[in-house]
PDB file of N, CA and C in Angstrom:
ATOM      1  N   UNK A   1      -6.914 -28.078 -28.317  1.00  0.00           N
ATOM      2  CA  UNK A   1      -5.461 -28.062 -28.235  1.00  0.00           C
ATOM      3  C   UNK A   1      -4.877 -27.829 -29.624  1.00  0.00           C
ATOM      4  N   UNK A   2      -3.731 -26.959 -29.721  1.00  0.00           N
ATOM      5  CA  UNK A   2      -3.156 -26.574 -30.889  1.00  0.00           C
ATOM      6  C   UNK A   2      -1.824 -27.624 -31.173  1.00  0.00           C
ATOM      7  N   UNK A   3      -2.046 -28.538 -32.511  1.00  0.00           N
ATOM      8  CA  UNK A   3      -1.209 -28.934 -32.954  1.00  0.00           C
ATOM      9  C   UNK A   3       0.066 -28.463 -32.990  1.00  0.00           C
ATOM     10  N   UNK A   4       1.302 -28.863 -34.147  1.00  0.00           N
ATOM     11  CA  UNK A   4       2.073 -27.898 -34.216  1.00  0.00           C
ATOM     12  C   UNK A   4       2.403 -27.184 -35.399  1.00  0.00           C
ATOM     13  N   UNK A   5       1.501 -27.765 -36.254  1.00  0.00           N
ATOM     14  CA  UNK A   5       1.280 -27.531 -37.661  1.00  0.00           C
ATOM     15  C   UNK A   5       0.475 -25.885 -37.610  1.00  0.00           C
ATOM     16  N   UNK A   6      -0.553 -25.780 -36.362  1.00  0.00           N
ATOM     17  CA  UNK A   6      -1.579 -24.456 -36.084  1.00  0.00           C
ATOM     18  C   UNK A   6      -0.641 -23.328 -35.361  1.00  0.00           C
ATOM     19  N   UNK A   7       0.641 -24.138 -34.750  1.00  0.00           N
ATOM     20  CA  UNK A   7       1.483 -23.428 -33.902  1.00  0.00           C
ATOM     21  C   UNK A   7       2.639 -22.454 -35.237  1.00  0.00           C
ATOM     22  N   UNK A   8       2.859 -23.014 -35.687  1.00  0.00           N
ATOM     23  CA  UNK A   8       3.845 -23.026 -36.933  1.00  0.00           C
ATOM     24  C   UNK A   8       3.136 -21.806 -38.116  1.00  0.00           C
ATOM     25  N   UNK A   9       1.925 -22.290 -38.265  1.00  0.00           N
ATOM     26  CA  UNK A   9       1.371 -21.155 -38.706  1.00  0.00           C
ATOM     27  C   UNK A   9       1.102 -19.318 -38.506  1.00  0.00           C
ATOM     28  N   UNK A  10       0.607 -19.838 -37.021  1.00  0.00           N
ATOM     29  CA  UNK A  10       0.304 -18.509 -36.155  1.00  0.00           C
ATOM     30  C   UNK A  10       1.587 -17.688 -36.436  1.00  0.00           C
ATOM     31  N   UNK A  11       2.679 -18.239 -35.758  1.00  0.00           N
ATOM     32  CA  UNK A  11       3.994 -17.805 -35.311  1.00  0.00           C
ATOM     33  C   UNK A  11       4.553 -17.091 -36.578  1.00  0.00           C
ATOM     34  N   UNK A  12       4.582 -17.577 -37.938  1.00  0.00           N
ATOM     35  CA  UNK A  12       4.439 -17.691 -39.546  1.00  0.00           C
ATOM     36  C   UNK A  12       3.912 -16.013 -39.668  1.00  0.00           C
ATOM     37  N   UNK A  13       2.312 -15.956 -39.393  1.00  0.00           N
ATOM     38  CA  UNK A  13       1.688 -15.060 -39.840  1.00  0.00           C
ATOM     39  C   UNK A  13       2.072 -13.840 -38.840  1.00  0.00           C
ATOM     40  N   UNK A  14       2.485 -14.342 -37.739  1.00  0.00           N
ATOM     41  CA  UNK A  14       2.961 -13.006 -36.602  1.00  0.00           C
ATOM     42  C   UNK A  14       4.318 -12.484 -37.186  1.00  0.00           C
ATOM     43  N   UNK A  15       5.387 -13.280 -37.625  1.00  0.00           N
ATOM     44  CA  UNK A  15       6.506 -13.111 -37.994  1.00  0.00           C
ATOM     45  C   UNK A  15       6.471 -12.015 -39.315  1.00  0.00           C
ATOM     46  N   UNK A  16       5.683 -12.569 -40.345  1.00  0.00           N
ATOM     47  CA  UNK A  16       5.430 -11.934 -41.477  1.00  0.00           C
ATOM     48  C   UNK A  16       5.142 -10.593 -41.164  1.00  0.00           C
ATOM     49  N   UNK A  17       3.953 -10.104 -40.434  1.00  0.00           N
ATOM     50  CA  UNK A  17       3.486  -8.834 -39.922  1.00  0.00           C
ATOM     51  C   UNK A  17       4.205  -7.957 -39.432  1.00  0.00           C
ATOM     52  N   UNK A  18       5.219  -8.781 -38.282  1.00  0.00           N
ATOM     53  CA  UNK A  18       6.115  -7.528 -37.528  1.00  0.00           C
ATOM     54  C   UNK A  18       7.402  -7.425 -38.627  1.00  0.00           C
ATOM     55  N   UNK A  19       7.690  -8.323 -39.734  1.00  0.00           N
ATOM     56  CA  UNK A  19       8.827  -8.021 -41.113  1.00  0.00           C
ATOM     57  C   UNK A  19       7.555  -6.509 -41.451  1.00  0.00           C
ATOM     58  N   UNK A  20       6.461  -6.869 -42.095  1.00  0.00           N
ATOM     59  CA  UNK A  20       5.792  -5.626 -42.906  1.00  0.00           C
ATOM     60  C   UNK A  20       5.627  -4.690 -42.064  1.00  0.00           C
ATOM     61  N   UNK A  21       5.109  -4.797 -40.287  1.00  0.00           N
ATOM     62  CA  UNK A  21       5.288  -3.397 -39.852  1.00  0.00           C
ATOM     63  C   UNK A  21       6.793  -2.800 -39.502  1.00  0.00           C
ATOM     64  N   UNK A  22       7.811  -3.681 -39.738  1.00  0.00           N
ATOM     65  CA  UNK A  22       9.134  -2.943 -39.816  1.00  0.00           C
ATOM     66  C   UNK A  22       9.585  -2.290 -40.994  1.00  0.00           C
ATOM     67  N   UNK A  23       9.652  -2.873 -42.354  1.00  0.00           N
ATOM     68  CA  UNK A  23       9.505  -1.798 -43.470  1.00  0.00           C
ATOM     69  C   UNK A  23       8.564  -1.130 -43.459  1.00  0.00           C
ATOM     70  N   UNK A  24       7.414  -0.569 -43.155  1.00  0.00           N
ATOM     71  CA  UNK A  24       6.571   0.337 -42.970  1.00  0.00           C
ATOM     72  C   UNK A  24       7.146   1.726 -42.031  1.00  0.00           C
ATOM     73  N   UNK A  25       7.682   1.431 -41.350  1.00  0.00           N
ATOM     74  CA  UNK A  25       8.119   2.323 -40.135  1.00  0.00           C
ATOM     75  C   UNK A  25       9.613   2.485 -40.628  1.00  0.00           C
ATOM     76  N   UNK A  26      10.622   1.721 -41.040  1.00  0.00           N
ATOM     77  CA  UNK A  26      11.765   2.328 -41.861  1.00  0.00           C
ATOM     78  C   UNK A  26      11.464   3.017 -43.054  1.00  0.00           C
ATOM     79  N   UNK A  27      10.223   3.073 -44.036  1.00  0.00           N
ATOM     80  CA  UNK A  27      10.694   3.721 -45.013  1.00  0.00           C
ATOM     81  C   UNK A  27       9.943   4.996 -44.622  1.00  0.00           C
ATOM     82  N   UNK A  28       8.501   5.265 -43.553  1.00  0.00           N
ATOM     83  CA  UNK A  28       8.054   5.740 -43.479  1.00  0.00           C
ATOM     84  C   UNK A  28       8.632   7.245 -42.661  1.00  0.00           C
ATOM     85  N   UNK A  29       9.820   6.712 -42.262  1.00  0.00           N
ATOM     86  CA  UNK A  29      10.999   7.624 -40.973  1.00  0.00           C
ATOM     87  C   UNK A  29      10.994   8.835 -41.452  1.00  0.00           C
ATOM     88  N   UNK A  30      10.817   9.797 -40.487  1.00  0.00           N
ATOM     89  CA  UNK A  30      10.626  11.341 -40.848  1.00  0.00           C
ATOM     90  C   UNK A  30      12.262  12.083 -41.218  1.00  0.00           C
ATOM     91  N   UNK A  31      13.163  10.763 -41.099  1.00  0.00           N
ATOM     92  CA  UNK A  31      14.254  11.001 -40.858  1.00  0.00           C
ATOM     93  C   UNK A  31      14.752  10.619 -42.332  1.00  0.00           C
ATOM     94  N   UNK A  32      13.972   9.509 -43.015  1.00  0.00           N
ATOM     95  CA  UNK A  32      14.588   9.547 -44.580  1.00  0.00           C
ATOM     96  C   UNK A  32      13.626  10.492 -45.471  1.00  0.00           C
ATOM     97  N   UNK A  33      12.947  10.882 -45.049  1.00  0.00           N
ATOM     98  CA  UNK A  33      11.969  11.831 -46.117  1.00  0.00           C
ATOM     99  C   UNK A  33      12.778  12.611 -47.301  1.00  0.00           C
ATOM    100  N   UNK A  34      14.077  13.108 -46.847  1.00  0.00           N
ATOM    101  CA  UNK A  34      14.004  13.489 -48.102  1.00  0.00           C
ATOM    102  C   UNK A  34      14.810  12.666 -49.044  1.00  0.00           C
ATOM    103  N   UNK A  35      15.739  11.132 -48.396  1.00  0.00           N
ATOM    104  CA  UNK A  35      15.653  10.542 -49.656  1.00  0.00           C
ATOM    105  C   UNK A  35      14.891   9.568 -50.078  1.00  0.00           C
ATOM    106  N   UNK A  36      13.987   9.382 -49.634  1.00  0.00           N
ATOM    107  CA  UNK A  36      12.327   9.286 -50.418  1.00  0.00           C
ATOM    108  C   UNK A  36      11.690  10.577 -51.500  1.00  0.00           C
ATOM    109  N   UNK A  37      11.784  11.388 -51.065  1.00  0.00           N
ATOM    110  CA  UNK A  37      11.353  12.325 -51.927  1.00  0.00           C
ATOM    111  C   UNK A  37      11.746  12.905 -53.006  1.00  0.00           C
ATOM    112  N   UNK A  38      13.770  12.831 -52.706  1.00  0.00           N
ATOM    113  CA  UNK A  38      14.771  13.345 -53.644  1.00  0.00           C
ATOM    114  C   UNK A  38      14.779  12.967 -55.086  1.00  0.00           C
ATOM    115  N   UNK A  39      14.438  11.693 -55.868  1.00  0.00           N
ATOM    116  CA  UNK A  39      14.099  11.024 -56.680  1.00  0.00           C
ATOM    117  C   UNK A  39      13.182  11.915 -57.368  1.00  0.00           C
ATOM    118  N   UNK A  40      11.907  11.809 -56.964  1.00  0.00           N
ATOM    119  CA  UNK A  40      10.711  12.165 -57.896  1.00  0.00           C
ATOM    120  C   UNK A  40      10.867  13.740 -58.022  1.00  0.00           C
ATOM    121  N   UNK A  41      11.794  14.545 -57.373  1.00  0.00           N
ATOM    122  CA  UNK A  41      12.095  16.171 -57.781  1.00  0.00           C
ATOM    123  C   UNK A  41      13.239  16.172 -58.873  1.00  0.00           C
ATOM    124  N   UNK A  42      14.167  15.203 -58.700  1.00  0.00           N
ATOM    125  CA  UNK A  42      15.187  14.792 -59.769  1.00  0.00           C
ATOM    126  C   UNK A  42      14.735  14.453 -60.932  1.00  0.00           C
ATOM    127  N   UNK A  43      13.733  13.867 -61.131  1.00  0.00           N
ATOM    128  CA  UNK A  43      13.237  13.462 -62.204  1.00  0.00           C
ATOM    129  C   UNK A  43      12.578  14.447 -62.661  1.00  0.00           C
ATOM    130  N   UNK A  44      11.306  15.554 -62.039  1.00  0.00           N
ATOM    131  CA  UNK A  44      10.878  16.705 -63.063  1.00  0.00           C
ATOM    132  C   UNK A  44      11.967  17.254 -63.132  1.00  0.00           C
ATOM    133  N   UNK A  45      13.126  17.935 -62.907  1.00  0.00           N
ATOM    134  CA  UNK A  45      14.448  18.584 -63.167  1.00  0.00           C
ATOM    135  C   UNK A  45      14.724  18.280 -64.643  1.00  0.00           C
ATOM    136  N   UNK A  46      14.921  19.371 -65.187  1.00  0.00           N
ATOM    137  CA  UNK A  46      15.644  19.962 -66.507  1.00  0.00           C
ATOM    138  C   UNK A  46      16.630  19.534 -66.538  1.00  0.00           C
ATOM    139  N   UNK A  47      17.007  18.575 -67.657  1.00  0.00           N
ATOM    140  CA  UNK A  47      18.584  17.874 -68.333  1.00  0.00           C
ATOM    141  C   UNK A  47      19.168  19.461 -68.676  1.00  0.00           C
ATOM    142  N   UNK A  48      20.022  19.458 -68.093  1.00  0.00           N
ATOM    143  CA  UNK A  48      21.283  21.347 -68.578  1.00  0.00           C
ATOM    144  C   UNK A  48      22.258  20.626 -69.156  1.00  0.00           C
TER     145      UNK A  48
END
């Protein structure tokens, strides 16, 4: 039988996971790609 200290945990480590597979899948969105990408082309870009 599971305490509630083992209950508290589980629930803990499930919670944590579906937070990291939700930023995973927002930043990963085919839909922000390019402002994910926009940055690091801005930066090799020539100061005019």
């Amino acid at each position: 039988m599971m305490n509630f200290q083992s209950i508290a945990y589980t629930a803990f480590t499930f919670a944590l996971a579906a937070v990291m597979a939700g930023i995973i899948a927002y930043y990963f969105n085919p839909a922000r790609r390019k402002d994910v990408e926009e940055p690091k082309y801005r930066m090799l870009r020539d100061d005019e």
